[in-house]
N, C-alpha and C. Protein backbone atom coordinates (compact mmCIF):
# COMPACT_ATOMS: atom_id res chain seq x y z
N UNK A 1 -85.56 59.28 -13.23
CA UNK A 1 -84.41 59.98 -13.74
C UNK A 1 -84.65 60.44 -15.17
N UNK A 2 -85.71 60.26 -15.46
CA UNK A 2 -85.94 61.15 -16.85
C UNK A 2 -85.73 62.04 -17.52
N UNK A 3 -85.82 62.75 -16.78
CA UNK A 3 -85.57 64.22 -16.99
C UNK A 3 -83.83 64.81 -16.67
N UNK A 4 -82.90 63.63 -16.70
CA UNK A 4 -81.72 64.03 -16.57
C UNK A 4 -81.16 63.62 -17.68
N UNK A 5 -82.07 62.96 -19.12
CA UNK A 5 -81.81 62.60 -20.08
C UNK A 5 -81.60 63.74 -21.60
N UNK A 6 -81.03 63.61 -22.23
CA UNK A 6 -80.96 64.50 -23.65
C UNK A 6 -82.26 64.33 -24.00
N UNK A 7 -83.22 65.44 -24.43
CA UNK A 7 -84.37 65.19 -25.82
C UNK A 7 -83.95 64.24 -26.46
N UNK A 8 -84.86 63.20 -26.63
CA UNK A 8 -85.24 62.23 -27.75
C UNK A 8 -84.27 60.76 -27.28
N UNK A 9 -83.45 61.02 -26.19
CA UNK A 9 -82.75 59.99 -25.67
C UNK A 9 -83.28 58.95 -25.38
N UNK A 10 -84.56 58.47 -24.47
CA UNK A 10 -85.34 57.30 -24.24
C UNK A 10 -86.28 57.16 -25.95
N UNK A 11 -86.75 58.12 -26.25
CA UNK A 11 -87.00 57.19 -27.69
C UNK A 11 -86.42 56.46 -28.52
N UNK A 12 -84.70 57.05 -28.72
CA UNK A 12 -83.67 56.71 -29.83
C UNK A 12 -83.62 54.79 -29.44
N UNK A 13 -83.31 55.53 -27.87
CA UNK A 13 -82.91 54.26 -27.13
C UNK A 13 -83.71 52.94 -27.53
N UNK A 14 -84.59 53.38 -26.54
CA UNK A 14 -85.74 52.08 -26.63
C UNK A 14 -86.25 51.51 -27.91
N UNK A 15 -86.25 52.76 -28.91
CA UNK A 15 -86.97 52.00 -30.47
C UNK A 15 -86.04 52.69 -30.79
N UNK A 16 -85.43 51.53 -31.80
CA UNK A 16 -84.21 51.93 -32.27
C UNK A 16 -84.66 52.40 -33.76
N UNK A 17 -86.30 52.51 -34.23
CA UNK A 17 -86.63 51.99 -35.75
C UNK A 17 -86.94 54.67 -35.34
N UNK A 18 -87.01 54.17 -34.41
CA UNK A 18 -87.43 55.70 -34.20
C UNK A 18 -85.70 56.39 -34.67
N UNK A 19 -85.48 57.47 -35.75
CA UNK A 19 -84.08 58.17 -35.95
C UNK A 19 -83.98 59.05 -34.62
N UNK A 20 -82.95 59.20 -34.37
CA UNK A 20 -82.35 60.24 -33.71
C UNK A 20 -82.41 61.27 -34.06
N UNK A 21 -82.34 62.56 -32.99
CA UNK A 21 -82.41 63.81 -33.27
C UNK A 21 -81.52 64.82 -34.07
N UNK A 22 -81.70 65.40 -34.86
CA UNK A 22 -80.65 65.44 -35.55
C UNK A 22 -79.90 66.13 -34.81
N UNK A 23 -78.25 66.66 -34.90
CA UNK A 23 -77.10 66.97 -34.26
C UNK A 23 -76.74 68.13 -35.12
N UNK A 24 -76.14 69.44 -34.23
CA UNK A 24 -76.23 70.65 -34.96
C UNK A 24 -74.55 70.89 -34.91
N UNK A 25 -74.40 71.87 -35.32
CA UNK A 25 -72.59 72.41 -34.52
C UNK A 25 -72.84 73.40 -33.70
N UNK A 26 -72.41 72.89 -32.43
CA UNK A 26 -72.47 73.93 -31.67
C UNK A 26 -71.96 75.59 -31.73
N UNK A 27 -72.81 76.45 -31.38
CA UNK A 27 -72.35 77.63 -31.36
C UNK A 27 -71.48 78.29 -29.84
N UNK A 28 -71.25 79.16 -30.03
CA UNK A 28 -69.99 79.60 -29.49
C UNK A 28 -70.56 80.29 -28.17
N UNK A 29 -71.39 80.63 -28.47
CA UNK A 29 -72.96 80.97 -27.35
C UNK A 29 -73.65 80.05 -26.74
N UNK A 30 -73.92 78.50 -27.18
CA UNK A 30 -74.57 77.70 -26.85
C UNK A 30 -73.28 77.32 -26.00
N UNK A 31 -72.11 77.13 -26.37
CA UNK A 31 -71.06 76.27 -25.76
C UNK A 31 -70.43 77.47 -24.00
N UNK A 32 -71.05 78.38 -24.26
CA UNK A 32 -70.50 79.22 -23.42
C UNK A 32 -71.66 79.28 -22.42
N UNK A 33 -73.29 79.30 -22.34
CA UNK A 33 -74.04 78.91 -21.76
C UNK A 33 -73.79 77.41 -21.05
N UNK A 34 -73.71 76.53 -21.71
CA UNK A 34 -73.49 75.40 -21.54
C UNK A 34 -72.17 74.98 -20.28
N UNK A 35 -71.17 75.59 -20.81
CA UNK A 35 -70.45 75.41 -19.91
C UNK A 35 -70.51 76.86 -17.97
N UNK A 36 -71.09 77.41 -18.56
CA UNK A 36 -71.83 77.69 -17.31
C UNK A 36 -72.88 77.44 -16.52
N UNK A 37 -73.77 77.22 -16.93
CA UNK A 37 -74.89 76.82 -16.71
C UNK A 37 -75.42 75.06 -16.83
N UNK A 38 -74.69 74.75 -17.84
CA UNK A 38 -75.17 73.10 -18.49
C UNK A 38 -74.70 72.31 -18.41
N UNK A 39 -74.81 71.24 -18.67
CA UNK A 39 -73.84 69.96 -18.74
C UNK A 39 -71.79 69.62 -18.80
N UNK A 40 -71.41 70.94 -19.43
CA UNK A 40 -69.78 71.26 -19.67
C UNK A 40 -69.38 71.04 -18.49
N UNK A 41 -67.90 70.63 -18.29
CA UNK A 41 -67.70 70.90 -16.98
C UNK A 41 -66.18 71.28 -17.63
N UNK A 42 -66.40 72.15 -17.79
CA UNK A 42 -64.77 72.68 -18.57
C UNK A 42 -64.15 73.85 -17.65
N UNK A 43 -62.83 74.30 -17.85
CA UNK A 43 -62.41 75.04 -17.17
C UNK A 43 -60.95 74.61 -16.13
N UNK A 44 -60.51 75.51 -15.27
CA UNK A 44 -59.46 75.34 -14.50
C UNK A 44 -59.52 73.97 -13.28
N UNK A 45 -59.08 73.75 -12.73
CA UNK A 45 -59.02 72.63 -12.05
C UNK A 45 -60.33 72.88 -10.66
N UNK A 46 -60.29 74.03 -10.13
CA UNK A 46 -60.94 74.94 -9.28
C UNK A 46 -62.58 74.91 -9.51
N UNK A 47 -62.47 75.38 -11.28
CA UNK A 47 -63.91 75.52 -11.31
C UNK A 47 -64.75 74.44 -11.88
N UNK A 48 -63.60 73.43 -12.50
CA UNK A 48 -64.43 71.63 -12.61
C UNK A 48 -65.14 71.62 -11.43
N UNK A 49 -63.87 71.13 -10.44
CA UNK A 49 -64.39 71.20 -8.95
C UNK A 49 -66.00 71.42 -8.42
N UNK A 50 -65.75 72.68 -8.66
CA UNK A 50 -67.06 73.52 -8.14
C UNK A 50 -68.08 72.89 -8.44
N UNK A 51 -68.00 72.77 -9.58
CA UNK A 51 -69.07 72.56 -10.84
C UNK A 51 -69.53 71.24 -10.62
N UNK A 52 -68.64 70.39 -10.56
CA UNK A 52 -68.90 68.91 -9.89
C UNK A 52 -69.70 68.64 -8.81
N UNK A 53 -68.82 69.59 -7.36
CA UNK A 53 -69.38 69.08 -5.90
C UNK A 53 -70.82 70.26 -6.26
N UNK A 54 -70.91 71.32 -6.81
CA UNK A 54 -72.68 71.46 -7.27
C UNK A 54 -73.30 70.50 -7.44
N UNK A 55 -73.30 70.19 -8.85
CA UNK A 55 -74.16 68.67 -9.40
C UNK A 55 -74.16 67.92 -8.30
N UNK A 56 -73.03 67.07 -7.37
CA UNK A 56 -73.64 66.49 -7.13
C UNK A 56 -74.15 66.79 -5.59
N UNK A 57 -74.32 67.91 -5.13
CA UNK A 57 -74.90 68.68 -4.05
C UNK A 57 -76.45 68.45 -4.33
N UNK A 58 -76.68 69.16 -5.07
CA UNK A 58 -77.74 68.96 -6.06
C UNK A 58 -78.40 67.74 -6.47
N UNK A 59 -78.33 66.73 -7.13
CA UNK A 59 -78.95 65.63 -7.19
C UNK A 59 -78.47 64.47 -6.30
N UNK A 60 -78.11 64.95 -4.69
CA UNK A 60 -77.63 63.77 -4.08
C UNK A 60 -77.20 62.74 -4.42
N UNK A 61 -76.41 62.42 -5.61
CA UNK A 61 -75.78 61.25 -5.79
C UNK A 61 -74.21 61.30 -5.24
N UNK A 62 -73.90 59.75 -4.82
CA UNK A 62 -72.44 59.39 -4.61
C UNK A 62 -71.71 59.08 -5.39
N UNK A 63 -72.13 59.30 -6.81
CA UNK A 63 -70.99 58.78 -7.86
C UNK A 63 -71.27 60.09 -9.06
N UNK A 64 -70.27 60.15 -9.75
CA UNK A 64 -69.91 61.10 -10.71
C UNK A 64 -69.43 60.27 -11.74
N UNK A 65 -69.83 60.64 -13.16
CA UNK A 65 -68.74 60.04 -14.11
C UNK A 65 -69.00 61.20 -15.04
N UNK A 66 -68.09 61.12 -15.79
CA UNK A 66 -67.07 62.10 -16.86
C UNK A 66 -67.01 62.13 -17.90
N UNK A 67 -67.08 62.36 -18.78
CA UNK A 67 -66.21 62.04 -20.67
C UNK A 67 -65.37 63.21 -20.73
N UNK A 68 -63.65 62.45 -20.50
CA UNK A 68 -63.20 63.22 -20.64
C UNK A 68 -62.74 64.76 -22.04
N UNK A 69 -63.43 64.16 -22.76
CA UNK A 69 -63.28 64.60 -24.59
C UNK A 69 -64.36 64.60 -25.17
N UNK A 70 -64.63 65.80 -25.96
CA UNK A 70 -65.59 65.44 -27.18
C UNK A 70 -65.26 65.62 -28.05
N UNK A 71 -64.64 65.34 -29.20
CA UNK A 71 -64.07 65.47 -30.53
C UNK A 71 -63.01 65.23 -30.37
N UNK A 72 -62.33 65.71 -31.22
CA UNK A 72 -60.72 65.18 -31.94
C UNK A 72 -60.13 66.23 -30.85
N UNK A 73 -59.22 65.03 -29.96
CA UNK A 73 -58.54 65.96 -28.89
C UNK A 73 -56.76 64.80 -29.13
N UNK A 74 -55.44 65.54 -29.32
CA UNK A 74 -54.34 65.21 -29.75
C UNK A 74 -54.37 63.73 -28.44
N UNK A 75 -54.11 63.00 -28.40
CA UNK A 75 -53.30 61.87 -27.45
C UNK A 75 -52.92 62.47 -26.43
N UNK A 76 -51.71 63.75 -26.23
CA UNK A 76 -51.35 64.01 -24.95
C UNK A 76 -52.18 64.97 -24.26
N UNK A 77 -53.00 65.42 -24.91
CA UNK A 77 -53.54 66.26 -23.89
C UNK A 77 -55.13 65.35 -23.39
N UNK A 78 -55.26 64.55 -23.76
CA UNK A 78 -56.18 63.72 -23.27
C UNK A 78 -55.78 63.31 -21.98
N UNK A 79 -54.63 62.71 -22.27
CA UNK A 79 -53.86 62.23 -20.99
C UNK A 79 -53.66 63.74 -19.94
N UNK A 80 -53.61 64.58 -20.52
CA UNK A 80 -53.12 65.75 -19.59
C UNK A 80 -54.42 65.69 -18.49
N UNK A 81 -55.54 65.86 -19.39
CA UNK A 81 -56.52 66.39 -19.09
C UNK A 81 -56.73 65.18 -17.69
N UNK A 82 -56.88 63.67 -17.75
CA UNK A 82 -57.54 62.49 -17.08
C UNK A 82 -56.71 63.00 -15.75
N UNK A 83 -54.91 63.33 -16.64
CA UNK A 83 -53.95 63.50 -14.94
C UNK A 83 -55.01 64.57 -13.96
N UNK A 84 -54.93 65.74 -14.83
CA UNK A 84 -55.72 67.08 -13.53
C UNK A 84 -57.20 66.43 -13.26
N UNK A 85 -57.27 65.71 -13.94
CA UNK A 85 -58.99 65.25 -13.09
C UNK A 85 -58.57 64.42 -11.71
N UNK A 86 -57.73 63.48 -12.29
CA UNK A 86 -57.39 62.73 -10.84
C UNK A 86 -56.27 62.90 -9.84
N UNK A 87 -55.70 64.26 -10.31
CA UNK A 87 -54.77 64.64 -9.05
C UNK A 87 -55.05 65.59 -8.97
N UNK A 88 -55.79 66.65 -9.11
CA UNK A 88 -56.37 67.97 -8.91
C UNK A 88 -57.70 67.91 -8.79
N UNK A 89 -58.43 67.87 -9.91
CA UNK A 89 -60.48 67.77 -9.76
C UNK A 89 -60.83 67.17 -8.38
N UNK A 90 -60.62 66.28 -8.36
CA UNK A 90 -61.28 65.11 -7.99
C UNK A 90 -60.66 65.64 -5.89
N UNK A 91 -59.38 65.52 -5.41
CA UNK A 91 -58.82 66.32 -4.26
C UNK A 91 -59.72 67.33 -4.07
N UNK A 92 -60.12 67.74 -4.87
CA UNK A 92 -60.38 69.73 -4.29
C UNK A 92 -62.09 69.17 -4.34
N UNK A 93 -62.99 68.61 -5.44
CA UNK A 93 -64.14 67.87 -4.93
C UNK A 93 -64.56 67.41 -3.68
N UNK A 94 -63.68 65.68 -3.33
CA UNK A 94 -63.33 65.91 -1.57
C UNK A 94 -63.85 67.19 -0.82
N UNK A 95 -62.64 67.56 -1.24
CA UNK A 95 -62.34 68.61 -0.24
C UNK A 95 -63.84 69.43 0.21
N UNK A 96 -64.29 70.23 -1.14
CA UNK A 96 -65.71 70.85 -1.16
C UNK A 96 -66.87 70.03 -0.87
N UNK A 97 -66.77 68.54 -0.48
CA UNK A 97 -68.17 67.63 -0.76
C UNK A 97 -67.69 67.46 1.04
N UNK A 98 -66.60 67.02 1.85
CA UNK A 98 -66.37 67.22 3.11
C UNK A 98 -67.67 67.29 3.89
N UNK A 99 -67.85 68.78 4.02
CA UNK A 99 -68.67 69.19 4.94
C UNK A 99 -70.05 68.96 4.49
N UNK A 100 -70.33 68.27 3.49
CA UNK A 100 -71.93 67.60 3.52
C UNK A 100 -71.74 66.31 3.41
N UNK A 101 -72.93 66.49 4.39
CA UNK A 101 -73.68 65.15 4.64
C UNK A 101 -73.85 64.34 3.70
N UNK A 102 -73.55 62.80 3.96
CA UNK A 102 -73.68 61.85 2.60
C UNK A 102 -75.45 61.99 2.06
N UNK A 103 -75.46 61.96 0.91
CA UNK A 103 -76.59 61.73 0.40
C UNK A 103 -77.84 60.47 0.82
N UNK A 104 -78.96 61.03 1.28
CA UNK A 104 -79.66 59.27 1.39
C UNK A 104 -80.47 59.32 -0.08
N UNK A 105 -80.43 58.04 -0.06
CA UNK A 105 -81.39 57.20 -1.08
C UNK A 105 -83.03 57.87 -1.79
N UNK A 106 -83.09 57.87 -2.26
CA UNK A 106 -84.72 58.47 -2.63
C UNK A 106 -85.28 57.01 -2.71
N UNK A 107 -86.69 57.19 -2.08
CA UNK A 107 -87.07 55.77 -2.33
C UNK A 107 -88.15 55.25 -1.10
């Protein structure tokens, strides 16, 4: 699973005497690639979804996990956000993961 890691992630990790990479501010281009193409899973309830039962179409796994926030996000809309993951995202996922076959094991 290496390669499903951030640059410099198993170094930081493992030797902790090794610094971390440094951290930029994202641009508005990077964040818009990103959330199409990359790691983001931002967007309407529909296209989390999508974006989800992809990934995990894609690397045959049975489990998913989330962060719902990255930065300074107010209290209620945090909460807004966890509600549409688990009464909307997560239903319509189901729904799209349905008709495939459970994933087997690599190994």
């Amino acid at each position: 699973m290496r390669g499903l890691r951030p640059h410099g992630y198993e170094n930081h990790c493992q030797y902790p005497d090794i610094p971390a990479p440094p951290t930029r501010p994202i641009t508005r281009a990077r964040f818009e690639s990103e959330a199409d193409e990359g790691s983001l899973y931002v967007g309407s309830p529909d296209t989390v979804a999508a974006k989800i039962a992809g990934t995990v179409r894609t690397l045959g796994v049975d489990r998913f996990e989330l962060k719902y926030s990255s930065g300074t996000l107010p209290h209620e809309k945090l909460m807004t956000t966890i509600r549409l993951y688990g009464e909307e995202v997560v239903p319509r996922v189901r729904a799209l993961l349905s008709d495939t076959p459970a994933a087997t094991p690599a190994g």
